[in-house]
Protein backbone atom coordinates (compact mmCIF):
# COMPACT_ATOMS: atom_id res chain seq x y z
CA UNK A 1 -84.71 48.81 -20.37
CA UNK A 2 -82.36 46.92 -22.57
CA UNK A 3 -81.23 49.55 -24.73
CA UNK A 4 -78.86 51.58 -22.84
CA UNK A 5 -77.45 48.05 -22.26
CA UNK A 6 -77.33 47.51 -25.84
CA UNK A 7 -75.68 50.63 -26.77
CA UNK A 8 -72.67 50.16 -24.14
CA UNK A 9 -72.65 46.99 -25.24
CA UNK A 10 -72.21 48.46 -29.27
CA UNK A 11 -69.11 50.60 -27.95
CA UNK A 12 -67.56 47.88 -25.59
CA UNK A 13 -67.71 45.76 -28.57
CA UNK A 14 -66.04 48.49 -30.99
CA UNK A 15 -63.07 49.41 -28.42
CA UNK A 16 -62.63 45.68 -28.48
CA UNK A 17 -62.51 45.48 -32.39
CA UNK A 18 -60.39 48.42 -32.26
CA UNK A 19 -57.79 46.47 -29.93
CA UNK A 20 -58.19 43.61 -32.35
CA UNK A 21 -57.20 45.84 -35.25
CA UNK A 22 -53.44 47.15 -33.72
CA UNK A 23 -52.62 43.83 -31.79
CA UNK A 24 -52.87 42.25 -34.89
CA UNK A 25 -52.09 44.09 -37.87
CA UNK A 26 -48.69 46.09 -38.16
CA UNK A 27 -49.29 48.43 -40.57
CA UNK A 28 -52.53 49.86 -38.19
CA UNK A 29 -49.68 50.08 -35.54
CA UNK A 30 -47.75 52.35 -38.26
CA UNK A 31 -50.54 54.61 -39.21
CA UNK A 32 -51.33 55.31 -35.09
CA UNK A 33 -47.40 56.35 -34.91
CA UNK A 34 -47.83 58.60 -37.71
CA UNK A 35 -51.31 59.90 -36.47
CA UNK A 36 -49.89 60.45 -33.45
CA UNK A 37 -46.32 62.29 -35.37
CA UNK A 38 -48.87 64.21 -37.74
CA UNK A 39 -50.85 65.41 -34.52
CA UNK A 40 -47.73 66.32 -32.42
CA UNK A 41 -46.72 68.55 -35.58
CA UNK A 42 -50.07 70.13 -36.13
CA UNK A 43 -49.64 71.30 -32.18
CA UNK A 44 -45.83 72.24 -33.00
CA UNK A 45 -46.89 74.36 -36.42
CA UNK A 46 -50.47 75.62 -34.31
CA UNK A 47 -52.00 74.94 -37.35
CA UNK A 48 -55.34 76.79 -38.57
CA UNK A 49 -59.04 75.44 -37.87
CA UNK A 50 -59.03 74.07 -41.39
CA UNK A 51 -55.40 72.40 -42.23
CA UNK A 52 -56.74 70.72 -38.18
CA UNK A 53 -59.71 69.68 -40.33
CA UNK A 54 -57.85 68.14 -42.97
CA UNK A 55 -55.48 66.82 -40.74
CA UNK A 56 -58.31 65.11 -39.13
CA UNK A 57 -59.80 63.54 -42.42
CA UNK A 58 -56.58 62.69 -43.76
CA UNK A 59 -56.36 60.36 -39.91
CA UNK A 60 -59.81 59.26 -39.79
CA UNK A 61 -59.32 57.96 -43.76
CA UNK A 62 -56.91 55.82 -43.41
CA UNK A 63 -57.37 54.33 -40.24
CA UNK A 64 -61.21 53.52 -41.32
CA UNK A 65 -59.73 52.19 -44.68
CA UNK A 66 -57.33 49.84 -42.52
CA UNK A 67 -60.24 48.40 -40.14
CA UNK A 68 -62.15 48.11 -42.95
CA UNK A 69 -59.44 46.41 -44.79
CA UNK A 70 -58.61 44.18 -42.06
CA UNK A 71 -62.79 42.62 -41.83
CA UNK A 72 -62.15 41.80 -45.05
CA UNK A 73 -59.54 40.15 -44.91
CA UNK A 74 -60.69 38.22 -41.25
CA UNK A 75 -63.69 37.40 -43.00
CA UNK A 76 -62.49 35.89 -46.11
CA UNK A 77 -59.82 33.73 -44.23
CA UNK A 78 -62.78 32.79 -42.63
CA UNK A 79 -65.03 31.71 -45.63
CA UNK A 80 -62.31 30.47 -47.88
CA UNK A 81 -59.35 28.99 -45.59
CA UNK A 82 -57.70 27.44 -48.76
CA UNK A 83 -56.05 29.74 -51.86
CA UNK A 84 -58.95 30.66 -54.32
CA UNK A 85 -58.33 33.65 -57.23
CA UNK A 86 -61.86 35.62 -55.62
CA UNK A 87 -60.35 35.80 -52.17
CA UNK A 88 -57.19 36.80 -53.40
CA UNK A 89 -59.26 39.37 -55.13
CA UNK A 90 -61.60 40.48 -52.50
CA UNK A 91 -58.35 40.90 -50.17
CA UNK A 92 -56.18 42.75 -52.48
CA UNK A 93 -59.37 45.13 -53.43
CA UNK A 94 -59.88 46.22 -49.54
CA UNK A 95 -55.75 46.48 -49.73
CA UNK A 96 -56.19 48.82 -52.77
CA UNK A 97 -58.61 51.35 -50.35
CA UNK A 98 -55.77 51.16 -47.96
CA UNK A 99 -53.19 52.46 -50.59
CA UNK A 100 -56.15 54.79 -52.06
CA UNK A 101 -56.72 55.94 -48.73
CA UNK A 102 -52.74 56.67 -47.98
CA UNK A 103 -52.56 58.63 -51.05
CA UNK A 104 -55.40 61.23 -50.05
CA UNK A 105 -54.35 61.30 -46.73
CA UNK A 106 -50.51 62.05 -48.33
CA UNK A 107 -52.23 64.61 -50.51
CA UNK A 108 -54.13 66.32 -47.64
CA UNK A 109 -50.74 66.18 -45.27
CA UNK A 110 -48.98 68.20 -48.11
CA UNK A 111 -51.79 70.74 -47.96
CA UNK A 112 -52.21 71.18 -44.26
CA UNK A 113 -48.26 71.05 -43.43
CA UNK A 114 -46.70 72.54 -46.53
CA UNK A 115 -46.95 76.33 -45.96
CA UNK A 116 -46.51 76.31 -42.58
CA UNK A 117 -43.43 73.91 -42.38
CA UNK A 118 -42.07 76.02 -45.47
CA UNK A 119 -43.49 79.07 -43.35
CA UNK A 120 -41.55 77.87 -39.92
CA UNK A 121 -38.12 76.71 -41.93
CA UNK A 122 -37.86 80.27 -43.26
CA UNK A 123 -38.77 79.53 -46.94
């Protein structure tokens, strides 16, 4: 009977890691604003089922790449509380994902937005 428990439990735990994430870490505060922008102009431009899609993606990427970023970084501060080159390395490795991420979601904006804002500025 334990494992309904145990699930909620799982998703309580998430929601809390999730508040963890953008009380702590500006730039996961940033990429909700621009979620949030990106989403208000997909409504605005009523994009298509796919530029939604990659929309979507493009959100889900970097936001993913910036918890996952952010473990990393919690848990080496954690392991290694004094300056050593591998945590330096292990932090600025989950940063590069971050940037990686970014890029692909930039990439996948310019897709989904660039007709249609080209489309609704009369170019």
């Amino acid at each position: 009977m334990s494992r309904p428990r145990g699930r909620l439990r799982a998703f309580t735990d998430a929601a809390r890691g999730l508040r963890v994430l953008l009380a702590t870490q500006p730039h996961a505060r940033f990429h909700a604003v621009a979620s949030a922008a990106a989403l208000l102009l997909g409504a605005v431009l009523h994009l298509s089922a796919w530029r939604w899609a990659a929309v979507l993606a493009a959100i889900a990427l970097v936001v993913v790449a910036e918890a996952l970023n952010t473990a990393v970084e919690f848990a080496v501060d954690l392991a290694s509380p004094q300056w050593h080159e591998r945590a330096r390395d292990a932090k600025d490795v989950a940063a590069a994902a971050v940037l990686l991420a970014s890029l692909a979601a930039l990439a996948l904006g310019l897709l989904a937005f660039g007709e249609p804002l080209l489309h609704r500025l009369g170019g």
